[in-house]
Protein backbone atom coordinates (compact mmCIF):
# COMPACT_ATOMS: atom_id res chain seq x y z
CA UNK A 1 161.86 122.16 78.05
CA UNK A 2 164.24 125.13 76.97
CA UNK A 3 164.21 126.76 73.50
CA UNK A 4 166.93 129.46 73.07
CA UNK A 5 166.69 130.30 77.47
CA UNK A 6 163.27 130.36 77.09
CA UNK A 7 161.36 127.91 79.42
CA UNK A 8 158.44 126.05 77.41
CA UNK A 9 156.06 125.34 80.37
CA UNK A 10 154.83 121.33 80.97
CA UNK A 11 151.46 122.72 80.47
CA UNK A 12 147.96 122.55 77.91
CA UNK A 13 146.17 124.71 75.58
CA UNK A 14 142.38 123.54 76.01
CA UNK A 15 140.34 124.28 72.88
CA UNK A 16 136.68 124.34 71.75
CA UNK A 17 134.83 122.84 69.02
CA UNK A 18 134.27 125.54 66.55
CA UNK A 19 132.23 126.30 62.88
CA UNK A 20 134.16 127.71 60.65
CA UNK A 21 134.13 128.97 56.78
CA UNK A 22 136.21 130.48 54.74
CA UNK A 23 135.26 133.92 52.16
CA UNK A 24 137.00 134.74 49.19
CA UNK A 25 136.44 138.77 49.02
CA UNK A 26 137.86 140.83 45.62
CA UNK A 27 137.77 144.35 44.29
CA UNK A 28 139.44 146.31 41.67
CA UNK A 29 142.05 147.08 43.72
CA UNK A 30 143.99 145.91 47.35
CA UNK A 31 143.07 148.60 48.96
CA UNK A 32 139.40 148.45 48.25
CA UNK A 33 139.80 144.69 48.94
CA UNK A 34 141.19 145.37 52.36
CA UNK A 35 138.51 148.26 53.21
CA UNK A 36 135.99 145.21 52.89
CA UNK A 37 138.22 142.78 54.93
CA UNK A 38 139.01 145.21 57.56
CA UNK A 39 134.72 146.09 58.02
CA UNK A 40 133.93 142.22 57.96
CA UNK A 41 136.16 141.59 60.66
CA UNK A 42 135.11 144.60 62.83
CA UNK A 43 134.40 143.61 66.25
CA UNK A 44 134.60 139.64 65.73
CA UNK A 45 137.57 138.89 68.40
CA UNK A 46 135.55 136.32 70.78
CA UNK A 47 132.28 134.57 70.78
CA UNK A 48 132.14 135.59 74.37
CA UNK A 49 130.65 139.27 72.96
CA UNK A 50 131.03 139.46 69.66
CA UNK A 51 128.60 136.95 68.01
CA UNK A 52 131.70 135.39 66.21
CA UNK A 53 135.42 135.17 65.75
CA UNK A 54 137.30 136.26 61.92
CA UNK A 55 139.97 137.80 60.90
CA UNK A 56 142.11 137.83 57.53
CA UNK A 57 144.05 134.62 56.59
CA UNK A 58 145.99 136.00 54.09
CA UNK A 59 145.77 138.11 50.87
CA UNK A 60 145.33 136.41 47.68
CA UNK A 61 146.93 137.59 44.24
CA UNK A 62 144.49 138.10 41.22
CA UNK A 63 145.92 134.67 39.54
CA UNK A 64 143.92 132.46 42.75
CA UNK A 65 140.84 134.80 42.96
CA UNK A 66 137.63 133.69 41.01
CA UNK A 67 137.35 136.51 39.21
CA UNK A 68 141.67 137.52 38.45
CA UNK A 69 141.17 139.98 40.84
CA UNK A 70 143.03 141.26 43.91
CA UNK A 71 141.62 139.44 47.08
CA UNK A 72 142.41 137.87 50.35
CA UNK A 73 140.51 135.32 52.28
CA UNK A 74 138.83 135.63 56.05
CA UNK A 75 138.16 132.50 57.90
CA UNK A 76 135.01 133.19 60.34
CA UNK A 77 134.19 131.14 63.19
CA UNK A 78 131.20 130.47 65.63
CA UNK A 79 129.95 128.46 68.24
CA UNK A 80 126.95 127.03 66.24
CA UNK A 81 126.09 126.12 62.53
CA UNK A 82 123.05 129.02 62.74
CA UNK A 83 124.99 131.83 64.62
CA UNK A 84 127.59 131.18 61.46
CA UNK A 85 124.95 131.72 59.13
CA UNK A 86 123.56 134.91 60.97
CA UNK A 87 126.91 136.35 61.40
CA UNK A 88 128.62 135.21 57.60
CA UNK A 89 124.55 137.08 56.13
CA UNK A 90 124.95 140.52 58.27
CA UNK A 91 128.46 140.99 57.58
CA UNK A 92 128.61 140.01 54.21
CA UNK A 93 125.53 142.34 53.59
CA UNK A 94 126.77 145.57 55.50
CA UNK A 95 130.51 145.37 55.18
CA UNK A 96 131.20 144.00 51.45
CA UNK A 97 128.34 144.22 49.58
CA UNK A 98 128.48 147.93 50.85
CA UNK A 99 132.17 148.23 49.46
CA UNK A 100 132.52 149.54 46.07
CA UNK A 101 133.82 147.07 43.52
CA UNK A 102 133.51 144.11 45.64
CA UNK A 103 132.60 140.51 45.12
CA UNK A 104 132.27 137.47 47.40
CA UNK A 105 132.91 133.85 46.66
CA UNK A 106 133.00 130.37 48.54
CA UNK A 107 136.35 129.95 50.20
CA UNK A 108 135.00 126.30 51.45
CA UNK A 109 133.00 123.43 48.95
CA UNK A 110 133.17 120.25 50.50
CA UNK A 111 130.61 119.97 53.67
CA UNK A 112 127.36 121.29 54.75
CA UNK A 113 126.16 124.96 53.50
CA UNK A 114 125.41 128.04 54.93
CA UNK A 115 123.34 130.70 52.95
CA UNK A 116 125.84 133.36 51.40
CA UNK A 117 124.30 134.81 48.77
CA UNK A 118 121.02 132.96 48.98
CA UNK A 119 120.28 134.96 52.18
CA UNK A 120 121.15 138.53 50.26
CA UNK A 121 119.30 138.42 47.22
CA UNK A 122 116.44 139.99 48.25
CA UNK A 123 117.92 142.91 48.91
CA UNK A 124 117.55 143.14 45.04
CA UNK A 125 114.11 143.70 45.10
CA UNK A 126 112.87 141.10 42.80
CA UNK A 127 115.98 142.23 39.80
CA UNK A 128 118.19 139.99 40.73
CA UNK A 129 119.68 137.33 38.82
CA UNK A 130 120.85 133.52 39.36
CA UNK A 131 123.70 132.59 37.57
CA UNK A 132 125.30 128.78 37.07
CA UNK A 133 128.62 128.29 36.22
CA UNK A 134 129.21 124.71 36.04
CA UNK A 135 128.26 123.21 39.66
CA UNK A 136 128.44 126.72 41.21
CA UNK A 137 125.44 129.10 41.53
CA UNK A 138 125.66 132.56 41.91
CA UNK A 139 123.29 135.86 42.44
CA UNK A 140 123.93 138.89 40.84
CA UNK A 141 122.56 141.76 42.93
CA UNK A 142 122.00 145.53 41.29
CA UNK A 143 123.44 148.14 43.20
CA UNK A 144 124.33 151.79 42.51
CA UNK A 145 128.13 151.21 41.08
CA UNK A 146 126.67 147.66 38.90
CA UNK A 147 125.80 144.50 40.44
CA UNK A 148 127.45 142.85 43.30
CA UNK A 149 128.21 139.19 42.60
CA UNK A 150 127.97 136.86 45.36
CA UNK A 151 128.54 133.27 45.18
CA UNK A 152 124.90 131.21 46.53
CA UNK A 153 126.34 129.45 49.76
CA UNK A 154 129.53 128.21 51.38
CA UNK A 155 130.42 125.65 53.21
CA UNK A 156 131.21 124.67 56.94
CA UNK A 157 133.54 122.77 58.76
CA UNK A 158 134.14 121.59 62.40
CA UNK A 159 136.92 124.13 63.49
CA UNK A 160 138.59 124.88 66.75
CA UNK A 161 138.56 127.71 68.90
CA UNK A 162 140.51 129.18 71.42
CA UNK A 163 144.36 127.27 70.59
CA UNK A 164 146.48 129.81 72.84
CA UNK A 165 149.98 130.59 74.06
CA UNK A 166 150.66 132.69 77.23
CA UNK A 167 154.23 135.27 76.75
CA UNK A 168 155.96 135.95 80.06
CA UNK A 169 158.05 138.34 79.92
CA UNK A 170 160.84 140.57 81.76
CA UNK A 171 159.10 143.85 80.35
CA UNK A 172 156.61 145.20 77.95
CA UNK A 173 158.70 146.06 75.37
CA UNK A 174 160.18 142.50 75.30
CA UNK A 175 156.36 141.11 75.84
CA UNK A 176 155.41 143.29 72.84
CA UNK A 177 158.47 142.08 70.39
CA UNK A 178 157.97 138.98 71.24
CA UNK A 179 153.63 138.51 70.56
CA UNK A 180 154.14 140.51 67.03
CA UNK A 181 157.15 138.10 66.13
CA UNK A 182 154.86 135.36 66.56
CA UNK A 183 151.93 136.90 65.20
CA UNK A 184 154.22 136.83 61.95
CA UNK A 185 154.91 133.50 61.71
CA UNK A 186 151.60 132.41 62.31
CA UNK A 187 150.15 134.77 60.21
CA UNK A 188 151.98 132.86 57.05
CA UNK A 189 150.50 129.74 57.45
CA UNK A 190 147.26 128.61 56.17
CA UNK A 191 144.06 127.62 57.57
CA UNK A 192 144.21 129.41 61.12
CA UNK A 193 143.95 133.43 62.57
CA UNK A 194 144.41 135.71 65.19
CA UNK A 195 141.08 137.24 66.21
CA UNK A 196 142.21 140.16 68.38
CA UNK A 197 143.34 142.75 67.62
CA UNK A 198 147.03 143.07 65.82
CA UNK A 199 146.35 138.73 67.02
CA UNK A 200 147.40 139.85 70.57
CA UNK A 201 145.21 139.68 73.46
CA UNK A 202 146.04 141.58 77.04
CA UNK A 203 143.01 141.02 78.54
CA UNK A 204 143.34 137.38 78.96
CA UNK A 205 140.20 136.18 81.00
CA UNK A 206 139.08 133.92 83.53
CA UNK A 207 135.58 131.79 83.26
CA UNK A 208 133.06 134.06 85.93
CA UNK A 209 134.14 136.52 88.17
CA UNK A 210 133.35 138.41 91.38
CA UNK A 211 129.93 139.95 90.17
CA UNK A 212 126.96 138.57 89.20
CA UNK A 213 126.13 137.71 85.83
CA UNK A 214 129.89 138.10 84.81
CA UNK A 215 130.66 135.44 82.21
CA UNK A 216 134.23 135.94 81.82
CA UNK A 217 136.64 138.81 84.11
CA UNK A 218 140.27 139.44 84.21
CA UNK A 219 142.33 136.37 84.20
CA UNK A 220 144.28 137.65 87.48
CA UNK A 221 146.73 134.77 88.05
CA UNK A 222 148.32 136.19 84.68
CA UNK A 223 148.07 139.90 86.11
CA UNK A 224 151.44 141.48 87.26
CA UNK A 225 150.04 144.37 89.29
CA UNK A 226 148.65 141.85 91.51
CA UNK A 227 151.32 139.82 91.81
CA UNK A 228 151.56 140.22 95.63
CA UNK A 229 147.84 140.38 96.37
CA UNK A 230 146.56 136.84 94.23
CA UNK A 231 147.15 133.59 96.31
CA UNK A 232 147.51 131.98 92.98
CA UNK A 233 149.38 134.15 91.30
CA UNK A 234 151.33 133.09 88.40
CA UNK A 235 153.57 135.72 88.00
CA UNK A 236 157.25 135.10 88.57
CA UNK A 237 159.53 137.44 89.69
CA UNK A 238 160.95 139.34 87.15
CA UNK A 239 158.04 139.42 85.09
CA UNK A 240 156.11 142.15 84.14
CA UNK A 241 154.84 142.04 80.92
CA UNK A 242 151.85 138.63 80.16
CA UNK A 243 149.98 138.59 76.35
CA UNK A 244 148.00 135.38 75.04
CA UNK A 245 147.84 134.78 71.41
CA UNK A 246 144.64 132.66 70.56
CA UNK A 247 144.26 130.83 67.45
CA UNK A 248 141.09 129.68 65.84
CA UNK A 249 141.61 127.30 62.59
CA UNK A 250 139.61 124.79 60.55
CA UNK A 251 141.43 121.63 61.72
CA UNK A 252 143.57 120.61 64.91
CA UNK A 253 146.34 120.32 62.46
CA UNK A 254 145.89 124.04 61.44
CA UNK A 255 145.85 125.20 64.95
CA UNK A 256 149.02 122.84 66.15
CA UNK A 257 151.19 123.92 63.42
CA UNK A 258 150.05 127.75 64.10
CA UNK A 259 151.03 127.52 67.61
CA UNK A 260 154.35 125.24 66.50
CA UNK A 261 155.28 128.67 64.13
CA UNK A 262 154.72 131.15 67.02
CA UNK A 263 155.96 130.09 70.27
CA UNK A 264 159.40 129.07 68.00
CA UNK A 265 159.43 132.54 66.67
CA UNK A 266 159.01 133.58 70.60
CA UNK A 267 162.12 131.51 71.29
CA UNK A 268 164.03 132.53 68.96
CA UNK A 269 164.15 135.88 70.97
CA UNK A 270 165.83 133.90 73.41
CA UNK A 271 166.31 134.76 77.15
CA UNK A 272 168.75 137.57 75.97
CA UNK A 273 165.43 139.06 74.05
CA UNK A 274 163.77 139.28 77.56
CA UNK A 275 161.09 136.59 77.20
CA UNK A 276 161.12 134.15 80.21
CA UNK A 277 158.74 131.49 79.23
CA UNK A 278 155.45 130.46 77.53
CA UNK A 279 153.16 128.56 78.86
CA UNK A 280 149.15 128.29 77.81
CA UNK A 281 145.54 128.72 79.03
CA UNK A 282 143.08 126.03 79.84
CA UNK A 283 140.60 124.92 82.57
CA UNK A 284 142.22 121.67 83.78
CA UNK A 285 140.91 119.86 80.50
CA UNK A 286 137.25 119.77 81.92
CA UNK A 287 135.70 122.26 79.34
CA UNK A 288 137.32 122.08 76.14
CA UNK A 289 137.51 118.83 73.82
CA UNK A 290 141.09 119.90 72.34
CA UNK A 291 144.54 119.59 74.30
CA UNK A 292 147.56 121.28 72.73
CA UNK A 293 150.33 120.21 75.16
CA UNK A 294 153.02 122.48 74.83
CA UNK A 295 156.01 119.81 75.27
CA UNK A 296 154.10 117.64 71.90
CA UNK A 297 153.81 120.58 69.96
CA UNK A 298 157.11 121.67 70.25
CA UNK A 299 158.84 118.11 69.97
């Protein structure tokens, strides 16, 4: 397959079963709303280190927030409904409770809960309140700017982790162009993210390694430098520039169409742009449950 010059590999994404929820966070204003997004999502790129994966979906206006204020929503993801919970209670608690103005609501409703609120009430010593409003519950926390409202639980859903998409390009600054166009597209659609940082990754990885105890190392068929020096190099001549996007979402759906979004934006740089071809990660479909063939995604 060729989009635009670019050569769309006959290849797989393999994917992970996932646990996912969704936050709605709001302030009195964007930027204190984003100061609480941007903590949250602090070191939550890969499960593989980080406890979980998150990231901002996309800002909200104040006429779909809870509360008519500015907001934006974060989809977090883990490998387990109790690492979820952990992860959702000490963010939540340290990064937007913490953050003047804030609140934090359900994002998800339908499905089983985790604690959201229920798990930081006690911080309130014994004042704090519970507050019904219709079929939702809510605790009202004192701190030192007023209370911090924060909805009782959300809700979980079987997500997947680790969609992907592998740029090959003729140089960096075409490798570059090419990830952040994509990151764009994806990044208007609903229901998925970009965990690393700016959603690019350049440290794509390989299951073990050399040394002992390694559970992931440098994913050197995808390494230009050692092009030469790999057996199984995949490097091409006239490549010198590899980045992965990896998508996490709350439905195969989400993370299809995601992928669908970026690797047409890729193309649409076109062989002229300097992009050679995309192609995707995966393990010879032995590990993960998901396949996103490249060729079915882009039909």
């Amino acid at each position: 397959m060729r989009l635009n010059g670019v050569h769309i590999e006959d290849t797989f994404a393999e994917a992970f079963p996932m646990l996912g929820t969704r936050l709605v966070i709001t302030a009195d204003t964007p930027d204190w709303v984003q100061a609480a997004v941007v903590s949250l999502t602090g070191f939550a790129t890969s499960v593989i280190a980080c406890g979980c994966e998150a990231a901002l979906e996309r800002v909200l206006p104040s006429d779909e927030t809870p509360d008519s204020r500015p907001g934006a929503a974060v989809l977090l993801f883990a490998m387990s409904k109790a690492e979820l919970a952990k992860q959702v209670a000490r963010r939540v608690g340290q990064c937007v409770m913490t953050c003047p103005g804030t609140a934090c609501y359900a994002g998800l409703l339908d499905g089983p809960t985790i604690p959201l609120g229920n798990a930081l009430r006690y911080f309130g010593d014994g004042w704090q309140i519970a507050k019904r409003v219709g079929s939702r519950r809510y605790w009202r926390i004192p701190v030192m700017d007023g209370e911090f409202l924060c909805e009782a639980a959300t809700s979980a859903v079987d997500g997947v982790g680790g969609g992907n998409f592998i740029i090959l390009a003729a140089d960096c600054r075409a490798g570059l162009a090419a990830a952040q166009a994509a990151v764009l597209a994806i990044r208007q659609l609903p229901g998925a993210i970009l965990p690393f940082p700016g959603g690019v990754v350049r440290s794509g990885s390989k299951i073990g390694g050399k040394y002992k105890g390694m559970i992931a190392s440098t994913n050197t068929a995808f390494c230009p430098t050692l092009r030469a020096a790999v057996p199984a190099s995949l490097v091409p001549e006239g490549v010198e520039s590899i980045l992965e996007l990896v998508i996490d979402g709350v439905s195969e759906a989400a993370v299809a169409a995601a992928m669908r979004a970026g690797i047409a934006a890729v193309a649409d740089l076109g062989a002229e742009g300097g992009v050679v071809s995309v192609t995707a990660g995966n393990y010879g479909g032995k590990l993960g449950r998901y396949q996103f063939r490249l060729h079915e995604v882009m039909a």
